[in-house]
Every structure is written in C-alpha cells, then in structure tokens.
C-alpha atoms as a PDB file:
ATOM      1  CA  UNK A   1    -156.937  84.772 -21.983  1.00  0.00           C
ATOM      2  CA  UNK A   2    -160.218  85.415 -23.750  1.00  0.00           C
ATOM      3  CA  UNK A   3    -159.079  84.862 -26.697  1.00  0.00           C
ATOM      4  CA  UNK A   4    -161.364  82.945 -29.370  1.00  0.00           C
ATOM      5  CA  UNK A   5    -160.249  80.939 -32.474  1.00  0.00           C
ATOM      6  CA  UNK A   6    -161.144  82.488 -35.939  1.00  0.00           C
ATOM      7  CA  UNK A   7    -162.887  79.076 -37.197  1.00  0.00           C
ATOM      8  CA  UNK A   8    -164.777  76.084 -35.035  1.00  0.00           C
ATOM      9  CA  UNK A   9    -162.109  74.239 -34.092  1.00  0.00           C
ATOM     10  CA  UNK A  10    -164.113  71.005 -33.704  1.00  0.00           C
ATOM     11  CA  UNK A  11    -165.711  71.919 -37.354  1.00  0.00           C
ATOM     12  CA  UNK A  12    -162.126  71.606 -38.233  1.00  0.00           C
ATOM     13  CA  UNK A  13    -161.201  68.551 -36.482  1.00  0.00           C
ATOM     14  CA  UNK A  14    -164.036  67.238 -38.759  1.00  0.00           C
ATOM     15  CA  UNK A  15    -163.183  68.697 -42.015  1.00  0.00           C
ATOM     16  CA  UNK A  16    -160.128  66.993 -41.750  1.00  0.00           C
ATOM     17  CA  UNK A  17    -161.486  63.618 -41.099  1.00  0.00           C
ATOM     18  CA  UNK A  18    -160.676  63.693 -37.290  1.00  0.00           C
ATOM     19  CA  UNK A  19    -163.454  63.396 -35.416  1.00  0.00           C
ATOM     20  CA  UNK A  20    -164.304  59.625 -35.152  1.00  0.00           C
ATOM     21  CA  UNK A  21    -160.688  58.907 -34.187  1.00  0.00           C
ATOM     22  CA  UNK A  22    -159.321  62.374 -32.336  1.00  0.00           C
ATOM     23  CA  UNK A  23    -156.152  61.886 -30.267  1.00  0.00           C
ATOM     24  CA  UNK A  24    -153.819  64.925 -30.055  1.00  0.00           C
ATOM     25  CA  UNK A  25    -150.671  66.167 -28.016  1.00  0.00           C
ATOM     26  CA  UNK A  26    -149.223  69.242 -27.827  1.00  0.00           C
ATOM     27  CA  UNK A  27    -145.730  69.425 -26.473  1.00  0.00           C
ATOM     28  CA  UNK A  28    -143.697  72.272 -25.182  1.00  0.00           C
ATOM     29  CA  UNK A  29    -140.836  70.993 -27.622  1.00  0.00           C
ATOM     30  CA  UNK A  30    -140.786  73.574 -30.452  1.00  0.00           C
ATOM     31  CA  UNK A  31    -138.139  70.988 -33.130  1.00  0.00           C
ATOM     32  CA  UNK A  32    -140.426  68.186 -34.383  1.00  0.00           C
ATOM     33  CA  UNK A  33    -136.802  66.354 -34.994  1.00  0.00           C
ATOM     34  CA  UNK A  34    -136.341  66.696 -31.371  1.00  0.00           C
ATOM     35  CA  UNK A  35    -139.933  65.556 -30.271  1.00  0.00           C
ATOM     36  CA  UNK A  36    -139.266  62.636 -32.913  1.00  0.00           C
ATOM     37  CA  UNK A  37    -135.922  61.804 -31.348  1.00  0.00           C
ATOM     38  CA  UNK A  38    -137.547  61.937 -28.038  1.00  0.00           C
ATOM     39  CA  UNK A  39    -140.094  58.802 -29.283  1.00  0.00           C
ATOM     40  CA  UNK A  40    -137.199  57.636 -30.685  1.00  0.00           C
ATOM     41  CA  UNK A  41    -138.583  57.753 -34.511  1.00  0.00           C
ATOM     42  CA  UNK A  42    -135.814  55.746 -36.753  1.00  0.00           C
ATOM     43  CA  UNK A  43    -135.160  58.494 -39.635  1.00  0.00           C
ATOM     44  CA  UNK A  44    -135.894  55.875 -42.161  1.00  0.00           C
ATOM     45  CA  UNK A  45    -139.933  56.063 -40.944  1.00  0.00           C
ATOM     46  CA  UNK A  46    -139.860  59.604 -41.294  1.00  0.00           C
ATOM     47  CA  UNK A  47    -141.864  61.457 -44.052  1.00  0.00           C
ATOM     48  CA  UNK A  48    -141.430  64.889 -44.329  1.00  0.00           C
ATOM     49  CA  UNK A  49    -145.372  65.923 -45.691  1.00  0.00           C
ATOM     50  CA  UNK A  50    -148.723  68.109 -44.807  1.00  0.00           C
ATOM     51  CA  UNK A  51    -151.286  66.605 -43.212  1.00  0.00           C
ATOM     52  CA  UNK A  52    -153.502  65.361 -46.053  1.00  0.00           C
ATOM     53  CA  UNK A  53    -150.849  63.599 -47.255  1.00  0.00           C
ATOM     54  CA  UNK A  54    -149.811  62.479 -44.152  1.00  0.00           C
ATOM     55  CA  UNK A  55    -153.261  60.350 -43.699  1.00  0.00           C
ATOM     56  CA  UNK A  56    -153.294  59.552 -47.136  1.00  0.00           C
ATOM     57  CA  UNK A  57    -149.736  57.322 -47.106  1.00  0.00           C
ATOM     58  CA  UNK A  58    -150.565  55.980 -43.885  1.00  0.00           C
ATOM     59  CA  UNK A  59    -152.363  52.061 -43.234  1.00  0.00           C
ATOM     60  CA  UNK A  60    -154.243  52.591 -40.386  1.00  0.00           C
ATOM     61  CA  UNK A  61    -153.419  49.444 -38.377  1.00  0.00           C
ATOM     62  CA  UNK A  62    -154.233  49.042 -34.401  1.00  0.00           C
ATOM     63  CA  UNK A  63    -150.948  46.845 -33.912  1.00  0.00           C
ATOM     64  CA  UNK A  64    -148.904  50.049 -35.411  1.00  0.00           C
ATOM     65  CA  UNK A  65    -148.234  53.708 -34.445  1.00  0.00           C
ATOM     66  CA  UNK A  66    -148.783  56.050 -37.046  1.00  0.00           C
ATOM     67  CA  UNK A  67    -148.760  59.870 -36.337  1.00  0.00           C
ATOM     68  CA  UNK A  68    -148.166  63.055 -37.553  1.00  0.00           C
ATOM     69  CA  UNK A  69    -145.786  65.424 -36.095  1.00  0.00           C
ATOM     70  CA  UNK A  70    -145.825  69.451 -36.665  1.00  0.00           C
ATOM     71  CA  UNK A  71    -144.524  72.958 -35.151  1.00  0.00           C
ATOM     72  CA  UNK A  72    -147.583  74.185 -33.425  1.00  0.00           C
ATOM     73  CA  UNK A  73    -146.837  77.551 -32.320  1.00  0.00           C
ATOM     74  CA  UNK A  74    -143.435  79.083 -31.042  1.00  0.00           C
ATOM     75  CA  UNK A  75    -142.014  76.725 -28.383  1.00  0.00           C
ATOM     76  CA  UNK A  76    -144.631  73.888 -29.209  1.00  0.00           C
ATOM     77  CA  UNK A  77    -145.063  70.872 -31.499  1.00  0.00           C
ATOM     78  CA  UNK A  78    -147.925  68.835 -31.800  1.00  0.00           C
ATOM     79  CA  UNK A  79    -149.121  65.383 -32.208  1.00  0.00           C
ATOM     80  CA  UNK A  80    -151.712  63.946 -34.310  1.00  0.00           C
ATOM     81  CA  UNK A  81    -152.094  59.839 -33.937  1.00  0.00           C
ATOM     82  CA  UNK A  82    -153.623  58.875 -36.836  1.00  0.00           C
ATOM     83  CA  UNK A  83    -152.991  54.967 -35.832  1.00  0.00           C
ATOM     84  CA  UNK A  84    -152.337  52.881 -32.929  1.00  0.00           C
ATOM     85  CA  UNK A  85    -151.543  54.357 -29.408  1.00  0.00           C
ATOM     86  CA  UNK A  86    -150.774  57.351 -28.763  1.00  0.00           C
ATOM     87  CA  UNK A  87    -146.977  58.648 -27.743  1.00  0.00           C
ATOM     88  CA  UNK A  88    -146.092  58.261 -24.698  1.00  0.00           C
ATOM     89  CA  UNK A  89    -146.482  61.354 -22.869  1.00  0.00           C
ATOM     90  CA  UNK A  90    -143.865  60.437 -19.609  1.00  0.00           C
ATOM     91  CA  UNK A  91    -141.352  60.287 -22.220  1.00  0.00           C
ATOM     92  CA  UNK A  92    -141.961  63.684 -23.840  1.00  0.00           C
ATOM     93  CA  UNK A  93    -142.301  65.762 -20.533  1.00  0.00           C
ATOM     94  CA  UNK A  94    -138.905  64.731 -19.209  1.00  0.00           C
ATOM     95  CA  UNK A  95    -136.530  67.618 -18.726  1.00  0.00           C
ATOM     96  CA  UNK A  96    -139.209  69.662 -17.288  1.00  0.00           C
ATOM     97  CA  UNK A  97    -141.627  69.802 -20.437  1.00  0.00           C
ATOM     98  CA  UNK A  98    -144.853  70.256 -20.642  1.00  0.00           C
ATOM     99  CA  UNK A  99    -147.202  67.556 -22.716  1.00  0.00           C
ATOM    100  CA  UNK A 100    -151.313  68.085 -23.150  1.00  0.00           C
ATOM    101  CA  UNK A 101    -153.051  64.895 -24.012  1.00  0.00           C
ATOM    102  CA  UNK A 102    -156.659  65.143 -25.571  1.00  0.00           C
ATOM    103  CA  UNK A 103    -158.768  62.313 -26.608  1.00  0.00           C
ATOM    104  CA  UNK A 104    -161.928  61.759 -28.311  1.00  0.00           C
ATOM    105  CA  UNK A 105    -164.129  59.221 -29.642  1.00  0.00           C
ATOM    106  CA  UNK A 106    -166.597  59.656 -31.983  1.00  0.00           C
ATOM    107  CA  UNK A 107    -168.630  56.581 -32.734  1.00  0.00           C
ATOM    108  CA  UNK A 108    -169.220  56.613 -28.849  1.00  0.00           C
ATOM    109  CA  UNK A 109    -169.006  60.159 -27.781  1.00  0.00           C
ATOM    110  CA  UNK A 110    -166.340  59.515 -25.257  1.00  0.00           C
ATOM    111  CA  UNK A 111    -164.378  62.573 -24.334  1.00  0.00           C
ATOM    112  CA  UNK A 112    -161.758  61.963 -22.406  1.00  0.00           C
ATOM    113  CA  UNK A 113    -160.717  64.765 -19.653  1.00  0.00           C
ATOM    114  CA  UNK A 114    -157.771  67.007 -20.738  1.00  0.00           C
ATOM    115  CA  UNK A 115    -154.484  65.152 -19.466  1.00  0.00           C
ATOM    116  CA  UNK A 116    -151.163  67.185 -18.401  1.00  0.00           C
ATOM    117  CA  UNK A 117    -147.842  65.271 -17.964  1.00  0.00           C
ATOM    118  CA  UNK A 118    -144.925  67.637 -16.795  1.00  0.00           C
ATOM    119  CA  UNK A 119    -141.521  65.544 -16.182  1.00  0.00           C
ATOM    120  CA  UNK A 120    -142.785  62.515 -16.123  1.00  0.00           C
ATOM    121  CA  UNK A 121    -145.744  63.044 -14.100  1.00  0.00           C
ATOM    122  CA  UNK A 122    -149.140  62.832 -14.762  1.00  0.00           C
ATOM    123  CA  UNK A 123    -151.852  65.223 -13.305  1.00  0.00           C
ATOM    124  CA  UNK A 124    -155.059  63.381 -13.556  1.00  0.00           C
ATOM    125  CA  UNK A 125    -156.970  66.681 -12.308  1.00  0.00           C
ATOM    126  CA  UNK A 126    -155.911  69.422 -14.971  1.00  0.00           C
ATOM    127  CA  UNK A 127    -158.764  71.610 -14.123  1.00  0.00           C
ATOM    128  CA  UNK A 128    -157.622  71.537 -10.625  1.00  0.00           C
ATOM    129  CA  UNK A 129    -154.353  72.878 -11.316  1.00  0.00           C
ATOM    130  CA  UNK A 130    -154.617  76.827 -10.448  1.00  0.00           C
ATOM    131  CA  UNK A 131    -152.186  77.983 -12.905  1.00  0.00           C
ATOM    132  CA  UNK A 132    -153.524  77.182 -15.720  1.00  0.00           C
ATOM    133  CA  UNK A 133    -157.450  78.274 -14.291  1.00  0.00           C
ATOM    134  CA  UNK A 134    -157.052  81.530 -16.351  1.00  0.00           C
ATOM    135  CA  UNK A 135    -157.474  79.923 -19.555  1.00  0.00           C
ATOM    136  CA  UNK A 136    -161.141  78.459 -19.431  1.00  0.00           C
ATOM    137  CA  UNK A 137    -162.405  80.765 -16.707  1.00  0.00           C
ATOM    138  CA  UNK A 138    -164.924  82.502 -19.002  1.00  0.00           C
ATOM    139  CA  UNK A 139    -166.461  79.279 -20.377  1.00  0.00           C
ATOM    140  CA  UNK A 140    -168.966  77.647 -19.575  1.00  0.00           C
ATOM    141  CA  UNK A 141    -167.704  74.237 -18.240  1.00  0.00           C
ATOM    142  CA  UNK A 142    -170.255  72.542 -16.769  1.00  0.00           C
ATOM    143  CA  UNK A 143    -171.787  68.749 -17.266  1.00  0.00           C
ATOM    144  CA  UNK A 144    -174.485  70.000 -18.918  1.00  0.00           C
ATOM    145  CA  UNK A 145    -172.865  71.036 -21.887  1.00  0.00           C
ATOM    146  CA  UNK A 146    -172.886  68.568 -24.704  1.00  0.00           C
ATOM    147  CA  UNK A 147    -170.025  66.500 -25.272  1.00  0.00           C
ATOM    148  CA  UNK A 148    -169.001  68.639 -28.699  1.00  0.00           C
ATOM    149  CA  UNK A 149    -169.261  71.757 -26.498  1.00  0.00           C
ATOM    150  CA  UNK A 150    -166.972  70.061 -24.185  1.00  0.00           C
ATOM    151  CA  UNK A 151    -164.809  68.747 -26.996  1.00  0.00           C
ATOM    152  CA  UNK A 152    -165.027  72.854 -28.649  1.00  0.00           C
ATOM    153  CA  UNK A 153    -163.670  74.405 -25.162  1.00  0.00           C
ATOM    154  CA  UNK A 154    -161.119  71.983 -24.594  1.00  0.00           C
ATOM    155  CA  UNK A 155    -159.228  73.107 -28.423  1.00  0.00           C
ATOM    156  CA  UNK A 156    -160.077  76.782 -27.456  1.00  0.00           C
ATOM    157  CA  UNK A 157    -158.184  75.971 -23.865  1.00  0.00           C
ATOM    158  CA  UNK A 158    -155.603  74.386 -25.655  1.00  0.00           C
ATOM    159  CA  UNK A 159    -155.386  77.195 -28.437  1.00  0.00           C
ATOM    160  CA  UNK A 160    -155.108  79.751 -25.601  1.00  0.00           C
ATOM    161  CA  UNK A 161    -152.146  77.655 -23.457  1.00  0.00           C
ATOM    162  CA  UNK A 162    -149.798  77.289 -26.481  1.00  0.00           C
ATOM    163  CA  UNK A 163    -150.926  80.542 -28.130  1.00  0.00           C
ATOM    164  CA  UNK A 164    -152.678  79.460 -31.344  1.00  0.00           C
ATOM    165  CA  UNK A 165    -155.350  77.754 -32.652  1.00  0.00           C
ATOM    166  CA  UNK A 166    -156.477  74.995 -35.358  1.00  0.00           C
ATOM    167  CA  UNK A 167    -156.795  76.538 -38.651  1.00  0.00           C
ATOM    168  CA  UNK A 168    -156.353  75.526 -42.313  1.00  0.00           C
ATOM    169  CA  UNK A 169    -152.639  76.614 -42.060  1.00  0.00           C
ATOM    170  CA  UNK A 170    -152.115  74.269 -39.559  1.00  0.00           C
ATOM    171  CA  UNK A 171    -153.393  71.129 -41.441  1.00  0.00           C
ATOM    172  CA  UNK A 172    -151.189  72.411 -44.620  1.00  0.00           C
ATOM    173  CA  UNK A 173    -147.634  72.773 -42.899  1.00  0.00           C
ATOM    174  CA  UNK A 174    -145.590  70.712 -43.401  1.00  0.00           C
ATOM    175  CA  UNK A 175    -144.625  68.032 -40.250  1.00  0.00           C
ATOM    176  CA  UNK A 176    -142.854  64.524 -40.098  1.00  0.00           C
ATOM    177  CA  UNK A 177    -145.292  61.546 -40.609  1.00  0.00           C
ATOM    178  CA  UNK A 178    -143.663  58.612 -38.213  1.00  0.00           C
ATOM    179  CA  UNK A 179    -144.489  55.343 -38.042  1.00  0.00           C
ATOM    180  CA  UNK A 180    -143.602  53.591 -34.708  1.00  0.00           C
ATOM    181  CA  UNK A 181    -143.546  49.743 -34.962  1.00  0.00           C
END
C-alpha cells in the first residue's frame, strides 16, 4: 500500500485547470456506458472525447450538469464534474458498488473529507472505516498539514484504492462528456 504516484497529483489537478473547481468520483463500475446508463445519460448528450476537449465544448453553467466520464483503472471509472452538481453517488453504488466522492474548492480552500457510498449508503466517517486504514497508514494525516497536503494524500489514497494514479495518460483517454439537464 505504499505505493507513490510518479507525478504530483495535485500539480496535475492544476495543470489541467482543476483546482479552483475539483469534484471527482471514482466508481467501482469499470464500462463508462454502464456508469452513464446508471445516471441515466440520454445517448444524444454523449460525446465521445479526451479531456481537453471535453472542457473545451462544455458551457459551464450552475443550473446544468456537465461531466466527464473515463475508465480509471481495471474495474473502475471515474468522474470529473466540470459543471453543476455532482452525480449522485446513492445511485451509482447500488448493486453493491463502491463510489469515492472528493471535493475541493479553490478560491476558498475548502476540502471536503473523502466521502464513500457503498449500495446506497453513505459513510460520513471514511477514515474510520478499518478496511480501507491500510491505504493512508504511512501518511501523515494530521490537521496540521496544509490543506494542499491534505488535498495531495487524499489522490495518493485514492490512487492506491483503485490501483492507479493521475497522470497525463489519464487526462488524454478518451471518456464520454455528458451533459445532464
């Protein structure tokens, strides 16, 4: 489990534009068509694209989901919102899945704790649950650390539960862009 990602991954959150706006979810779903029928994505607001093209034909509008869905790693898919709220998570865990919520805001530097839904319920406490200890027990993860050292072990704890990391691959396969009205 002490496994550590080749690049930053919050360097890379910002190189792609992320970091003011971050809300990602990584579900145990590895078909994005699946995880897209589970949201219940129309295919005519589907866009089959990479990432940077993904944010490019999208109009960031509050009143509108907009996000970006892509095979993570084998057995997962995950979930960039690039507009509007975020999927719902209840939804995707049913049938005993597991869904990872993680939040940030940049402007304000409000990190919001690591969220686990497994069918349909939500575990406000993840760092209470024992079986997933393991994966962040050899970092530091106190309230001391700054909120971008917080924000940097929560990806690595991530990277380590679905078995890989941000990196520029990632942001360059190709996923569905959705749009949610």
């Amino acid at each position: 489990m002490r496994t550590f990602p080749a690049e930053g991954q919050k360097d890379l959150v910002v190189d792609y534009g992320l970091y003011d706006s971050f809300f990602a979810t990584w579900v145990d779903i590895e078909d994005i068509n699946a995880v897209a029928a589970h949201l219940e994505v129309a295919p005519a607001v589907k866009k089959v694209c990479d990432f940077p093209a993904a944010v490019r034909s999208c109009e960031p509008d509050p009143r509108v989901q907009w996000f970006w869905i892509t095979r993570h790693a084998p057995g997962w898919s995950h979930i960039l919102t690039l507009s509007g709220a975020s999927p719902d998570s209840d939804v995707l865990s049913l049938n005993r899945r597991r869904v990872f919520e993680l939040a940030y805001i940049g402007g304000i530097e409000e990190l919001y704790p690591l969220a686990y839904t497994y069918d349909g319920e939500s575990d406000a406490e993840f760092f209470d649950i024992p079986e997933y200890a393991p994966y962040w027990e050899d970092l530091i993860y106190t309230h001391r650390i700054s909120e971008d050292e917080e924000f940097e072990q929560e990806l690595i704890i991530m990277g380590r539960i679905t078995g890989r990391f941000y990196d520029q691959e990632f942001f360059s396969s190709q996923g569905l862009l959705c749009r949610m009205p």
